[in-house]
PDB file of N, CA and C in Angstrom:
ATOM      1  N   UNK A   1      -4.751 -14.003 -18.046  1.00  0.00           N
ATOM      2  CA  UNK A   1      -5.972 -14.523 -18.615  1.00  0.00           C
ATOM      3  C   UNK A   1      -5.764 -14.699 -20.121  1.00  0.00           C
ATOM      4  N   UNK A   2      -6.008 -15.973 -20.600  1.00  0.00           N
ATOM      5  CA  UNK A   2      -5.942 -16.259 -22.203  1.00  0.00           C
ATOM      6  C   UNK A   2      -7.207 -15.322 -22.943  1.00  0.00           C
ATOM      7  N   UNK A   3      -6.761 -15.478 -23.981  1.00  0.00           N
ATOM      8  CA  UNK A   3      -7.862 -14.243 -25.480  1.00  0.00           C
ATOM      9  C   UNK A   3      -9.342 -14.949 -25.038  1.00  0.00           C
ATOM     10  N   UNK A   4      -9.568 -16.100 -24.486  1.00  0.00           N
ATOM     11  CA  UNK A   4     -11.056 -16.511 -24.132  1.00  0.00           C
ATOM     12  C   UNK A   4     -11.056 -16.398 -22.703  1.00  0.00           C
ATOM     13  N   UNK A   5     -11.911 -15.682 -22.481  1.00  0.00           N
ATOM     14  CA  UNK A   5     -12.305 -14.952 -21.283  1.00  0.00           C
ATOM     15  C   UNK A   5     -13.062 -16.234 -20.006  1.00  0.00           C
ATOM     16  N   UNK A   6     -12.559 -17.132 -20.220  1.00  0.00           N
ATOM     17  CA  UNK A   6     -12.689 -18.706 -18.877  1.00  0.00           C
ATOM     18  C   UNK A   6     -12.050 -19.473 -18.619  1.00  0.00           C
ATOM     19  N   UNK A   7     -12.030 -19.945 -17.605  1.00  0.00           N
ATOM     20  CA  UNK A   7     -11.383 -20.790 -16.935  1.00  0.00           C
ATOM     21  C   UNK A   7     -12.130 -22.097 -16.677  1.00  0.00           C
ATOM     22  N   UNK A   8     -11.305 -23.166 -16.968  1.00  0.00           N
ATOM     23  CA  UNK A   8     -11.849 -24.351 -16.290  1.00  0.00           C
ATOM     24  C   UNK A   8     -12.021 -25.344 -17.457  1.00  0.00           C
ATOM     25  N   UNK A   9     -13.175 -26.497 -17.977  1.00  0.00           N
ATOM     26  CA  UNK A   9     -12.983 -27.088 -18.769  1.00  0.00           C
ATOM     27  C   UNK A   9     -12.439 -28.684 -18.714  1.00  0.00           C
ATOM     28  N   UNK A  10     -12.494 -29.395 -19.012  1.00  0.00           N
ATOM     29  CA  UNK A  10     -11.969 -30.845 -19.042  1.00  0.00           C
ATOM     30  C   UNK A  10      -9.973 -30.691 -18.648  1.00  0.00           C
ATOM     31  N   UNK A  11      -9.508 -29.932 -18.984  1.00  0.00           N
ATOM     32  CA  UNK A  11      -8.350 -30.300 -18.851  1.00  0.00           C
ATOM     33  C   UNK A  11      -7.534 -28.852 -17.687  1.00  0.00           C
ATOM     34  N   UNK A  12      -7.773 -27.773 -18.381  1.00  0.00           N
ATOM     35  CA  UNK A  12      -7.329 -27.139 -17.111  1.00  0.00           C
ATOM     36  C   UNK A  12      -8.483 -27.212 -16.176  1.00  0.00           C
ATOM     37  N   UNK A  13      -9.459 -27.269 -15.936  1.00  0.00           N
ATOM     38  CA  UNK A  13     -10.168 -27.997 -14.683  1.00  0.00           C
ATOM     39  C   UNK A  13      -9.742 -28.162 -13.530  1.00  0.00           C
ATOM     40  N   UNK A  14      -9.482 -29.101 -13.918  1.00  0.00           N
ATOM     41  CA  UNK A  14      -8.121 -29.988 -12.874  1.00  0.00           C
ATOM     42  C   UNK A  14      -6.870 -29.665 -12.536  1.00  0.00           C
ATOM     43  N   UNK A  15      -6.176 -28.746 -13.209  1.00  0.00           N
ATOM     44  CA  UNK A  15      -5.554 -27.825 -13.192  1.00  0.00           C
ATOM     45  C   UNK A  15      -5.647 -26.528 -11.955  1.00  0.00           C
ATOM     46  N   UNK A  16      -6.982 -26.108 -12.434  1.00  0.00           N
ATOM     47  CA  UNK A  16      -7.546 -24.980 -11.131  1.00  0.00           C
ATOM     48  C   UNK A  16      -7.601 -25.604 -10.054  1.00  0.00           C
ATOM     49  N   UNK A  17      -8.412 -27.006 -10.065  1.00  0.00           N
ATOM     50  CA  UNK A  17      -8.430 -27.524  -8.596  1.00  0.00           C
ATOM     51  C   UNK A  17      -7.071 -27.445  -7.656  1.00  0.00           C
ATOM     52  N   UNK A  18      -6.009 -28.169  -8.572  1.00  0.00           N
ATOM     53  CA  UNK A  18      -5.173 -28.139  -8.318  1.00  0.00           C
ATOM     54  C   UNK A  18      -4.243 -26.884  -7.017  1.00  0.00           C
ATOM     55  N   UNK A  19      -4.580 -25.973  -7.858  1.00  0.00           N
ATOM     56  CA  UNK A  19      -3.714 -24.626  -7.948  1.00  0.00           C
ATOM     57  C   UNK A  19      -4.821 -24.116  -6.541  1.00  0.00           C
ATOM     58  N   UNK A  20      -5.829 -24.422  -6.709  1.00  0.00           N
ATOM     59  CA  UNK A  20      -6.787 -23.795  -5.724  1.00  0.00           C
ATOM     60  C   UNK A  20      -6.960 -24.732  -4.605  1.00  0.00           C
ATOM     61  N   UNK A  21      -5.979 -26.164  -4.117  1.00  0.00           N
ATOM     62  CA  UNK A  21      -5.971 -26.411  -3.219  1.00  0.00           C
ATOM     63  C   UNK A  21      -4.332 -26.304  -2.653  1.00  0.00           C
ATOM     64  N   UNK A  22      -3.729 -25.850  -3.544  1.00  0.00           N
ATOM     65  CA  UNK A  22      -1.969 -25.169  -2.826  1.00  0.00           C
ATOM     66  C   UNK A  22      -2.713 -23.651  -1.996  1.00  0.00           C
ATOM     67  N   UNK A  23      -3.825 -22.934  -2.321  1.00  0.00           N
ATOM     68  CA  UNK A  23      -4.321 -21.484  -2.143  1.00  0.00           C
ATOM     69  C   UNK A  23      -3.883 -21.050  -2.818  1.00  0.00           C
ATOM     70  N   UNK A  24      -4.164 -21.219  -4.323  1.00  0.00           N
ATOM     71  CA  UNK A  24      -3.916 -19.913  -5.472  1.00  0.00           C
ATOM     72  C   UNK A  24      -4.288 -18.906  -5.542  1.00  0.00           C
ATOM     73  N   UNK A  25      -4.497 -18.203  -5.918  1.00  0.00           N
ATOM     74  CA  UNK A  25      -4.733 -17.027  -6.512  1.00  0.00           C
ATOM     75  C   UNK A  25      -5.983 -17.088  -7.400  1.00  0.00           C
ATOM     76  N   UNK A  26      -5.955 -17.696  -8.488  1.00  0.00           N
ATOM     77  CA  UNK A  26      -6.371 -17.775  -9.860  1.00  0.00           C
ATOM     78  C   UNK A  26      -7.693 -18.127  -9.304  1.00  0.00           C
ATOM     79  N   UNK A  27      -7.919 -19.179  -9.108  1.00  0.00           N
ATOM     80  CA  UNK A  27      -9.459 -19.805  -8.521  1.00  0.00           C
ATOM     81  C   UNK A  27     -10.243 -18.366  -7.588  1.00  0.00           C
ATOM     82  N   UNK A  28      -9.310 -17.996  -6.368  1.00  0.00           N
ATOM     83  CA  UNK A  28     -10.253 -17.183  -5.792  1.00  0.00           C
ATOM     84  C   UNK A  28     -10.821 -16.082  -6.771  1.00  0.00           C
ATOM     85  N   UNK A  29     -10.042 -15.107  -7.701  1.00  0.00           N
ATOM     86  CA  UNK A  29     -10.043 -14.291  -8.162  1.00  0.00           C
ATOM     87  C   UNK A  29     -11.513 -14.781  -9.719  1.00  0.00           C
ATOM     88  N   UNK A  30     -11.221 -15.531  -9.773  1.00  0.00           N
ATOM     89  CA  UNK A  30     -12.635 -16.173 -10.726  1.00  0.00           C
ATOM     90  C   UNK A  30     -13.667 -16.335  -9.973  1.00  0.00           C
ATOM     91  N   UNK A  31     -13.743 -16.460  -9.030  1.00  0.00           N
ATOM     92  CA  UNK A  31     -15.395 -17.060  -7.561  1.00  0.00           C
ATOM     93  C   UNK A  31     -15.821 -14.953  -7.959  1.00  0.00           C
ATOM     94  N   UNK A  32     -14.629 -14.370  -7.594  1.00  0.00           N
ATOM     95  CA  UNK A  32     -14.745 -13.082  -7.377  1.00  0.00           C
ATOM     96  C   UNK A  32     -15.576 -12.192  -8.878  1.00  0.00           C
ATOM     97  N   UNK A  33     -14.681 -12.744 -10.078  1.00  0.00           N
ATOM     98  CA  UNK A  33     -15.261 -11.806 -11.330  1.00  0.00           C
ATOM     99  C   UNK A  33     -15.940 -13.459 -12.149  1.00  0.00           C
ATOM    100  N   UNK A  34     -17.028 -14.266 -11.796  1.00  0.00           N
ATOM    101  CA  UNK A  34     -17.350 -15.167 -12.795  1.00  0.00           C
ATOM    102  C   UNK A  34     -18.723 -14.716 -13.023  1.00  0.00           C
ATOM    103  N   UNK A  35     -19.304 -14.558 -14.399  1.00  0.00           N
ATOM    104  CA  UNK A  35     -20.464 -14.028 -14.530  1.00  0.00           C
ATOM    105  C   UNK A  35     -21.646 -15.281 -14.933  1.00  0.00           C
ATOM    106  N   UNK A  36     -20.862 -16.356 -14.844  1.00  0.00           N
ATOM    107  CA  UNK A  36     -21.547 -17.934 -15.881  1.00  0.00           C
ATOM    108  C   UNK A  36     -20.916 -18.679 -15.458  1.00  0.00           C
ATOM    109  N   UNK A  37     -21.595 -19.842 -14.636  1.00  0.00           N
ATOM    110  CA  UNK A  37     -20.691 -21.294 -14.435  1.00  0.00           C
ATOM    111  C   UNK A  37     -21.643 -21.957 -15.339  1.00  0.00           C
ATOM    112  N   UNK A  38     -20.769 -22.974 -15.271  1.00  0.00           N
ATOM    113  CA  UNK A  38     -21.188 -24.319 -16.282  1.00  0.00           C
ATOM    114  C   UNK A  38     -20.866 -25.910 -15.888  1.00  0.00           C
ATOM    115  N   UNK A  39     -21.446 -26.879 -16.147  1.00  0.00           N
ATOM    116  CA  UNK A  39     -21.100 -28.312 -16.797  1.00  0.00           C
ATOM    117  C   UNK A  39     -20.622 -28.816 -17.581  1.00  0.00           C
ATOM    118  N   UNK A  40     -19.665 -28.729 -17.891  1.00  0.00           N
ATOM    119  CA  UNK A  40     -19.415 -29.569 -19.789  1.00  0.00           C
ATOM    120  C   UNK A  40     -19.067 -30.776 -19.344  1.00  0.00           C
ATOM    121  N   UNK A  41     -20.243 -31.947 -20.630  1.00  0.00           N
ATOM    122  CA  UNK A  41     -20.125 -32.744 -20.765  1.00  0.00           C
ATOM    123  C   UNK A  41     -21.262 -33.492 -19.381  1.00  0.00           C
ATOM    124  N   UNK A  42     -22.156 -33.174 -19.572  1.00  0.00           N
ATOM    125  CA  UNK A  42     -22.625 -33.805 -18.184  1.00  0.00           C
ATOM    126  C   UNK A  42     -23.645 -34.923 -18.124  1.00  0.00           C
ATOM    127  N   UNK A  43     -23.984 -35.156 -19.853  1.00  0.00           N
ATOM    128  CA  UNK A  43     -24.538 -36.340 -20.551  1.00  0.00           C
ATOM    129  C   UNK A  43     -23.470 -37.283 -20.135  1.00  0.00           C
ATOM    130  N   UNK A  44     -22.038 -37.226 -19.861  1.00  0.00           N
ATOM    131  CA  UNK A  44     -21.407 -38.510 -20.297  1.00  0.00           C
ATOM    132  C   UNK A  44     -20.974 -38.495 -18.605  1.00  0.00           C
ATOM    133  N   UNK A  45     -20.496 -39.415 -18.446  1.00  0.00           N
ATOM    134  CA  UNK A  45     -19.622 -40.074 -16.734  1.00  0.00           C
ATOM    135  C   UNK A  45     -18.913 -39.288 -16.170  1.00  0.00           C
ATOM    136  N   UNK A  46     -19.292 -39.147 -15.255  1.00  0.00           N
ATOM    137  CA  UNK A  46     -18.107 -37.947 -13.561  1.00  0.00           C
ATOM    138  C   UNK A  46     -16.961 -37.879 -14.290  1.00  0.00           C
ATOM    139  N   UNK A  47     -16.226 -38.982 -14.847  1.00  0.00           N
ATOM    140  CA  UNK A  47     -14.843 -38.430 -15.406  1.00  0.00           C
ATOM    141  C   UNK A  47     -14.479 -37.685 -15.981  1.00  0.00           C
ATOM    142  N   UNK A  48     -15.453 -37.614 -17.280  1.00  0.00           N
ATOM    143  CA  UNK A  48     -15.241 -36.148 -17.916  1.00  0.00           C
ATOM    144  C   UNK A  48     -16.068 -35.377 -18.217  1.00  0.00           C
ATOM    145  N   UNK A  49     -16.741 -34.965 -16.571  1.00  0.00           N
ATOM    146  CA  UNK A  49     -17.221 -33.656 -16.262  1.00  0.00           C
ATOM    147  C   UNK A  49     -15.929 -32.651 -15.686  1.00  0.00           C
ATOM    148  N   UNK A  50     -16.418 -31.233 -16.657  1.00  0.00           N
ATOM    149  CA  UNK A  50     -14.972 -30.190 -16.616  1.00  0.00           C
ATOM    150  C   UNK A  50     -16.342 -29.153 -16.027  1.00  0.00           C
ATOM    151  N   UNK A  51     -16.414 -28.353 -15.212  1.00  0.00           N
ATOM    152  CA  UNK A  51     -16.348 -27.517 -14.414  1.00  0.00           C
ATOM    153  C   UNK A  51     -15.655 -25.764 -15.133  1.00  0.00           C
ATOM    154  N   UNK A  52     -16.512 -25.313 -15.944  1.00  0.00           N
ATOM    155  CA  UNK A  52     -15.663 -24.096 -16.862  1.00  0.00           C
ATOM    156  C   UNK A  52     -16.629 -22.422 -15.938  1.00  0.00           C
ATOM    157  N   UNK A  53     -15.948 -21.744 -15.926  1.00  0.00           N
ATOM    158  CA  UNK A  53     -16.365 -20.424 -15.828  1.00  0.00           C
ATOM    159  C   UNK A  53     -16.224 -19.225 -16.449  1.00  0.00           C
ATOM    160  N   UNK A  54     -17.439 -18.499 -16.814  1.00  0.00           N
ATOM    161  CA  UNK A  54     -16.929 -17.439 -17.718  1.00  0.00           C
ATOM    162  C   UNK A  54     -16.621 -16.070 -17.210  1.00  0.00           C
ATOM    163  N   UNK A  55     -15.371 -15.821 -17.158  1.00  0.00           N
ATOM    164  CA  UNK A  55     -15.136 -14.303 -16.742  1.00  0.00           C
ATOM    165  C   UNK A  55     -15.532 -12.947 -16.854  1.00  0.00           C
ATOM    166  N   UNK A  56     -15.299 -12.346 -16.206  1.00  0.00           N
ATOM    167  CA  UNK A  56     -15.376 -10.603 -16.551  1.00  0.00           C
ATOM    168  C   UNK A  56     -14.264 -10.012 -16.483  1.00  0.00           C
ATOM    169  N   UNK A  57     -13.128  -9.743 -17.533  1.00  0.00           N
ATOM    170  CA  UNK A  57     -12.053  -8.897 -17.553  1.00  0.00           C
ATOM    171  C   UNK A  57     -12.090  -8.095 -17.197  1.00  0.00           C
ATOM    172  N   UNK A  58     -12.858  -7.038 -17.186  1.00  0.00           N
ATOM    173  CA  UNK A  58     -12.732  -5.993 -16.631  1.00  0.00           C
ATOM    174  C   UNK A  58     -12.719  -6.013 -14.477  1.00  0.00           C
ATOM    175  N   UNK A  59     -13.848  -7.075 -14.582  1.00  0.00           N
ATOM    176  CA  UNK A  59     -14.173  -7.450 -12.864  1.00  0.00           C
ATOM    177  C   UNK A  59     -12.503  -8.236 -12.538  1.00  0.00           C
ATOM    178  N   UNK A  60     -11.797  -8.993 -13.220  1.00  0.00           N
ATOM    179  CA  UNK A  60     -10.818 -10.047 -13.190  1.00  0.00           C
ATOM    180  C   UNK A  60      -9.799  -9.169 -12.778  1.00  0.00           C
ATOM    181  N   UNK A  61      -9.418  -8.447 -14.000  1.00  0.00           N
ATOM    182  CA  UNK A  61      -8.102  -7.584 -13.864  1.00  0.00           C
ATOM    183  C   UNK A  61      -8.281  -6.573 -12.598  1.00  0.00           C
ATOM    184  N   UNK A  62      -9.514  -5.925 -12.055  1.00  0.00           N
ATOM    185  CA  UNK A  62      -9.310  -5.112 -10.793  1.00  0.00           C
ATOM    186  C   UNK A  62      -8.918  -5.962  -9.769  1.00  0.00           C
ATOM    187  N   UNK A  63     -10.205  -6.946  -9.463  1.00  0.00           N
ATOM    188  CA  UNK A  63      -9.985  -8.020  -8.533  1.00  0.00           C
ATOM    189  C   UNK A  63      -8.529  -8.644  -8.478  1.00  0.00           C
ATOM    190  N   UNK A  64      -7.336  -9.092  -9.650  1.00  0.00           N
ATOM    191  CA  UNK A  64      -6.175  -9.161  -8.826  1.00  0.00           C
ATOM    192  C   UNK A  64      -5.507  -8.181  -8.772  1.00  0.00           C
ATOM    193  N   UNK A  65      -5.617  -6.421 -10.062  1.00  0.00           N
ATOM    194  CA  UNK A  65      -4.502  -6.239  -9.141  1.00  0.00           C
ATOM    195  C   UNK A  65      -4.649  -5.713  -7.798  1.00  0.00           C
ATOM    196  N   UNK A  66      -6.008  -5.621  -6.971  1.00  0.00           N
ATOM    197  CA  UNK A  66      -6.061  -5.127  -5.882  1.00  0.00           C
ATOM    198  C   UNK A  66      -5.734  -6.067  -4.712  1.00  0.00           C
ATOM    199  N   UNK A  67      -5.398  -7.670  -5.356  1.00  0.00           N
ATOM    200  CA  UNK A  67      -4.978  -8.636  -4.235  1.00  0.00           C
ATOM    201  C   UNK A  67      -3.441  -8.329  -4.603  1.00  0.00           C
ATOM    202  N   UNK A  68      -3.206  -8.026  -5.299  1.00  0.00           N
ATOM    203  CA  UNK A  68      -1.814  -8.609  -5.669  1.00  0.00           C
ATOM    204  C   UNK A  68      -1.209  -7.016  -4.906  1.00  0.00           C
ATOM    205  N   UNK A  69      -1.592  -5.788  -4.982  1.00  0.00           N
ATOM    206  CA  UNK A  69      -1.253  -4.828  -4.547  1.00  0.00           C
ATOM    207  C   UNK A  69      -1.360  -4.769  -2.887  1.00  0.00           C
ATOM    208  N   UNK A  70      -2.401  -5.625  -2.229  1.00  0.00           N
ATOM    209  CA  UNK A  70      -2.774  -5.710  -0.731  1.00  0.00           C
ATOM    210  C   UNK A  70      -1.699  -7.189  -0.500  1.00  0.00           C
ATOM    211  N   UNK A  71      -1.178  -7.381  -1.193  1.00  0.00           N
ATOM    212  CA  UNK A  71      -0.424  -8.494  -0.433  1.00  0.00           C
ATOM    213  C   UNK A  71       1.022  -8.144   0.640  1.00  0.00           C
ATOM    214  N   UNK A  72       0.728  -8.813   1.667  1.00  0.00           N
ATOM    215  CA  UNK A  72       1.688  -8.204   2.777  1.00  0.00           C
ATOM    216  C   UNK A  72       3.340  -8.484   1.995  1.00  0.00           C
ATOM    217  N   UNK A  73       4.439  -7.547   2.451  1.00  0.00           N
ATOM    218  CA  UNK A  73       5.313  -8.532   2.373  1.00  0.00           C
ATOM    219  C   UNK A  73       5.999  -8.024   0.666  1.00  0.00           C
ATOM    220  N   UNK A  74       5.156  -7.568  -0.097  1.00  0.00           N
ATOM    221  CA  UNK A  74       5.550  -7.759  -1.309  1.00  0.00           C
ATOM    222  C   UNK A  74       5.401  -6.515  -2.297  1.00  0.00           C
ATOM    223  N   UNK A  75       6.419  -6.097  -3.099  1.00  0.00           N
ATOM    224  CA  UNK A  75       6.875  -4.837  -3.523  1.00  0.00           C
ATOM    225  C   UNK A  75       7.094  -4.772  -5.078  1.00  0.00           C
ATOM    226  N   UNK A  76       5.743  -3.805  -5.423  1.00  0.00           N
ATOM    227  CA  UNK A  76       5.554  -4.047  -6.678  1.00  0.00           C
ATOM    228  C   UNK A  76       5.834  -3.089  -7.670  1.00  0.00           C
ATOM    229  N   UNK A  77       6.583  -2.949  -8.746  1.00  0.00           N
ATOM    230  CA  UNK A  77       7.414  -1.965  -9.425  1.00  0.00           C
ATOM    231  C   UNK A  77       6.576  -2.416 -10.946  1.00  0.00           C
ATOM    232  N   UNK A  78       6.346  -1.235 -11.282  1.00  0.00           N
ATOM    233  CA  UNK A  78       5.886  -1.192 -12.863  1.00  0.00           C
ATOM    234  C   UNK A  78       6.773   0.052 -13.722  1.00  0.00           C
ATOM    235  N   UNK A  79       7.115  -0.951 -14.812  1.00  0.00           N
ATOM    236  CA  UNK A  79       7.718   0.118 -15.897  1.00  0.00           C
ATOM    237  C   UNK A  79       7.883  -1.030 -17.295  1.00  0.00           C
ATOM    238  N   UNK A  80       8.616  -0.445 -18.089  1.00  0.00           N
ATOM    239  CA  UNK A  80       8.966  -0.962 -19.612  1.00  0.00           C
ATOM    240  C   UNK A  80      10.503  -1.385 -19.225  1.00  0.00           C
ATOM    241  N   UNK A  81      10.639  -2.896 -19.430  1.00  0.00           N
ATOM    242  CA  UNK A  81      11.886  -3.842 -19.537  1.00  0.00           C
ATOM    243  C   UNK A  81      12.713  -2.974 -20.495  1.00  0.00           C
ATOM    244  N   UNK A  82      14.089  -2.777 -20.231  1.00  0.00           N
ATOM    245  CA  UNK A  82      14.836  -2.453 -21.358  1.00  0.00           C
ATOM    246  C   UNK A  82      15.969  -3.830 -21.882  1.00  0.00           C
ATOM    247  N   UNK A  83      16.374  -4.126 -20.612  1.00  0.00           N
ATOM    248  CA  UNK A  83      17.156  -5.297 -21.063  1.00  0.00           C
ATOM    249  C   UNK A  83      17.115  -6.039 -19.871  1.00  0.00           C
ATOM    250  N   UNK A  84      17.773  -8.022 -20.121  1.00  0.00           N
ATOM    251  CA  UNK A  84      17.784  -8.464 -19.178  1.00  0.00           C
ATOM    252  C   UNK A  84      18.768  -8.617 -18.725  1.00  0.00           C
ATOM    253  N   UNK A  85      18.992  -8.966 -17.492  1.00  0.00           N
ATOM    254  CA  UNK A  85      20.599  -9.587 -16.485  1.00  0.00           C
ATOM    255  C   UNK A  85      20.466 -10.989 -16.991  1.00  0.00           C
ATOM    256  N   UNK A  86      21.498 -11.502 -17.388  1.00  0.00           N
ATOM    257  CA  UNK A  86      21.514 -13.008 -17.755  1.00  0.00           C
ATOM    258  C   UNK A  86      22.637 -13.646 -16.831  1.00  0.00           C
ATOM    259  N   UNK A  87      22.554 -14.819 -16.590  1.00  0.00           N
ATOM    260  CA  UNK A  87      23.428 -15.694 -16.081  1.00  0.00           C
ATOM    261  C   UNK A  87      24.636 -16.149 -16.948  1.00  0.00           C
ATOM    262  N   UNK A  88      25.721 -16.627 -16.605  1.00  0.00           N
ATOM    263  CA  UNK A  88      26.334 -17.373 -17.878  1.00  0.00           C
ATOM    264  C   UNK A  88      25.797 -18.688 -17.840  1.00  0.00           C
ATOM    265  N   UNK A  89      25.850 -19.311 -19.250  1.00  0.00           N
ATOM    266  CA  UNK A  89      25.742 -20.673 -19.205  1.00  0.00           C
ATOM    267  C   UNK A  89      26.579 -21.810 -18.856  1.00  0.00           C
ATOM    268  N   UNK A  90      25.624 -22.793 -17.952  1.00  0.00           N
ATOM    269  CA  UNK A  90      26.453 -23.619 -17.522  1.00  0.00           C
ATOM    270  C   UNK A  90      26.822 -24.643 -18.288  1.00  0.00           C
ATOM    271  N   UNK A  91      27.655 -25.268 -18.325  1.00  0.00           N
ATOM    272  CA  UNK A  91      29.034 -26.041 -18.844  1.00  0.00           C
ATOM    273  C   UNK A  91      28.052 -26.923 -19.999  1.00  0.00           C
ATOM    274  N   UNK A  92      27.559 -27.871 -19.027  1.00  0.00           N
ATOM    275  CA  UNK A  92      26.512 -28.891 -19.586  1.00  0.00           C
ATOM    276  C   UNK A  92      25.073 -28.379 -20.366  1.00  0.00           C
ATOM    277  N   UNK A  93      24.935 -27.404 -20.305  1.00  0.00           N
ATOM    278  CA  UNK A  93      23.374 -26.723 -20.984  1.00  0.00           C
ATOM    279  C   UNK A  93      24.138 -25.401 -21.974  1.00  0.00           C
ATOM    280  N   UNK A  94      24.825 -25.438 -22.630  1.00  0.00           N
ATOM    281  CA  UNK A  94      25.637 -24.322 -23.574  1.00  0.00           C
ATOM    282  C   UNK A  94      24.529 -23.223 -24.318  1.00  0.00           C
ATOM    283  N   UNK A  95      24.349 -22.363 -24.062  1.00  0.00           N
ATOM    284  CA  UNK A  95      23.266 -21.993 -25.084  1.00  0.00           C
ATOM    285  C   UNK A  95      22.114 -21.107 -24.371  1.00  0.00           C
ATOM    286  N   UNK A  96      21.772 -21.679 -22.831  1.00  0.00           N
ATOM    287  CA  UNK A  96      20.659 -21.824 -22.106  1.00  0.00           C
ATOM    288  C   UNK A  96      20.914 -20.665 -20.612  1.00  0.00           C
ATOM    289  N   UNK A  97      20.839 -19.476 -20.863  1.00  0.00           N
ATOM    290  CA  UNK A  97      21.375 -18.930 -20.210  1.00  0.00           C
ATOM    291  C   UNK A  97      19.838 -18.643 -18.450  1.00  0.00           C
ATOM    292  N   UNK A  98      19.721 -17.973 -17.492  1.00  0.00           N
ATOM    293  CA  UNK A  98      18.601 -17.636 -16.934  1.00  0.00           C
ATOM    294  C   UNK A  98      18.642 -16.335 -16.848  1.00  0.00           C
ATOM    295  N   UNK A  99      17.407 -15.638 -16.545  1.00  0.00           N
ATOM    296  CA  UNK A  99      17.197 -14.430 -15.983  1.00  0.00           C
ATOM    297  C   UNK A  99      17.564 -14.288 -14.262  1.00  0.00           C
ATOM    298  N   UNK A 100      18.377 -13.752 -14.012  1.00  0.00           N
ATOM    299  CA  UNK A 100      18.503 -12.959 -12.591  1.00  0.00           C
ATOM    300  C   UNK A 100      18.200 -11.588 -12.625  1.00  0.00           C
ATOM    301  N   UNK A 101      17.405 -10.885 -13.382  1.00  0.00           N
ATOM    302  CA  UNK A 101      17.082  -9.215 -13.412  1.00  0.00           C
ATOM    303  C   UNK A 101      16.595  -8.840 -14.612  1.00  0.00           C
ATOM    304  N   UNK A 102      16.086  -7.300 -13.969  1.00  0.00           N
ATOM    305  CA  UNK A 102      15.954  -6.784 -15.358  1.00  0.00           C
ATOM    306  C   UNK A 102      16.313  -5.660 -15.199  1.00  0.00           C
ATOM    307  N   UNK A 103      16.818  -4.528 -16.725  1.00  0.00           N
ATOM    308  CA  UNK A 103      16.645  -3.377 -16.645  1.00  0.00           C
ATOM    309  C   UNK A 103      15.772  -2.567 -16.528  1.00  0.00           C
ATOM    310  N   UNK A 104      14.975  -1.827 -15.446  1.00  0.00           N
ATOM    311  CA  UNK A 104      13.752  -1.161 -16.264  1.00  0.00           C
ATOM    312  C   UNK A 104      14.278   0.198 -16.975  1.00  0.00           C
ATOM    313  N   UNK A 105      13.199   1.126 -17.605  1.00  0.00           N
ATOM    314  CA  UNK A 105      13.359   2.009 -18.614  1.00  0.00           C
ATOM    315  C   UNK A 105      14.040   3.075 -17.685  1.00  0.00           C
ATOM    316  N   UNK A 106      13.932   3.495 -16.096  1.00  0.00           N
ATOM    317  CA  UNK A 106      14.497   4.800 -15.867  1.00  0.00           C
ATOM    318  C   UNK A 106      15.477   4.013 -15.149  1.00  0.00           C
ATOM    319  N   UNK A 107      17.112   3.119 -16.081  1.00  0.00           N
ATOM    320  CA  UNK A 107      17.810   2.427 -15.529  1.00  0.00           C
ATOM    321  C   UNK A 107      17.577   1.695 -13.965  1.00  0.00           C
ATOM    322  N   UNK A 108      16.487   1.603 -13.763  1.00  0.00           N
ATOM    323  CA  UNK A 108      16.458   0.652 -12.189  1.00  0.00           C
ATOM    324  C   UNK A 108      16.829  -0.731 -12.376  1.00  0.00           C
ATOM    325  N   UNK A 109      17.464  -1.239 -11.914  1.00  0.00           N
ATOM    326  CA  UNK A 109      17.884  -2.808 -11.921  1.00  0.00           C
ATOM    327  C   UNK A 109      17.077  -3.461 -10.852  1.00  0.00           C
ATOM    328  N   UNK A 110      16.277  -4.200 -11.378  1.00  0.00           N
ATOM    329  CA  UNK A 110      15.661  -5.165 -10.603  1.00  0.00           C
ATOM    330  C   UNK A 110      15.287  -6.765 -10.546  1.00  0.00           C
TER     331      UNK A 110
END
């Protein structure tokens, strides 16, 4: 969640729709903690009507991590990064290495 506590708006808008017709995440979890929907822009033409909602961080952050913790299938490790596993760089991209891992703090490689 960005330092302004909503989602939606003329440009990510469309964005959420987006994401919320693959079955995101993000969209359900806002229906779940939104305390204020809105219109912006609703003087001017369907086109740029943005669709914004205002959150509850505190309601937001339980609501996913309790989806993200109930999700089948998937294994969730918390600690402090110490370092990363890097790839070497390939031939043509010099410079540009990826992440394949990390260290966490009580040496676990993950």
């Amino acid at each position: 969640m960005s330092c302004n506590p909503s989602f939606g708006g003329i440009g990510k808008g469309h964005l959420m729709r987006e994401v919320d017709a693959l079955d995101g995440l993000c969209s359900r979890i806002c229906d779940q903690s939104g305390v204020h929907y809105k219109v912006l822009n609703r003087r001017k033409g369907p086109a740029v009507w943005g669709l914004r909602a205002q959150i509850d961080r505190k309601l937001y952050k339980q609501n996913m991590q309790k989806e993200i913790l109930n999700t089948p299938l998937l294994t969730v490790q918390e600690g402090a990064v110490e370092d990363l596993i890097l790839t070497e760089p390939e031939p043509e991209h010099t410079g540009k290495c990826r992440v394949s891992g990390v260290v966490l703090g009580w040496s676990a490689v993950a």
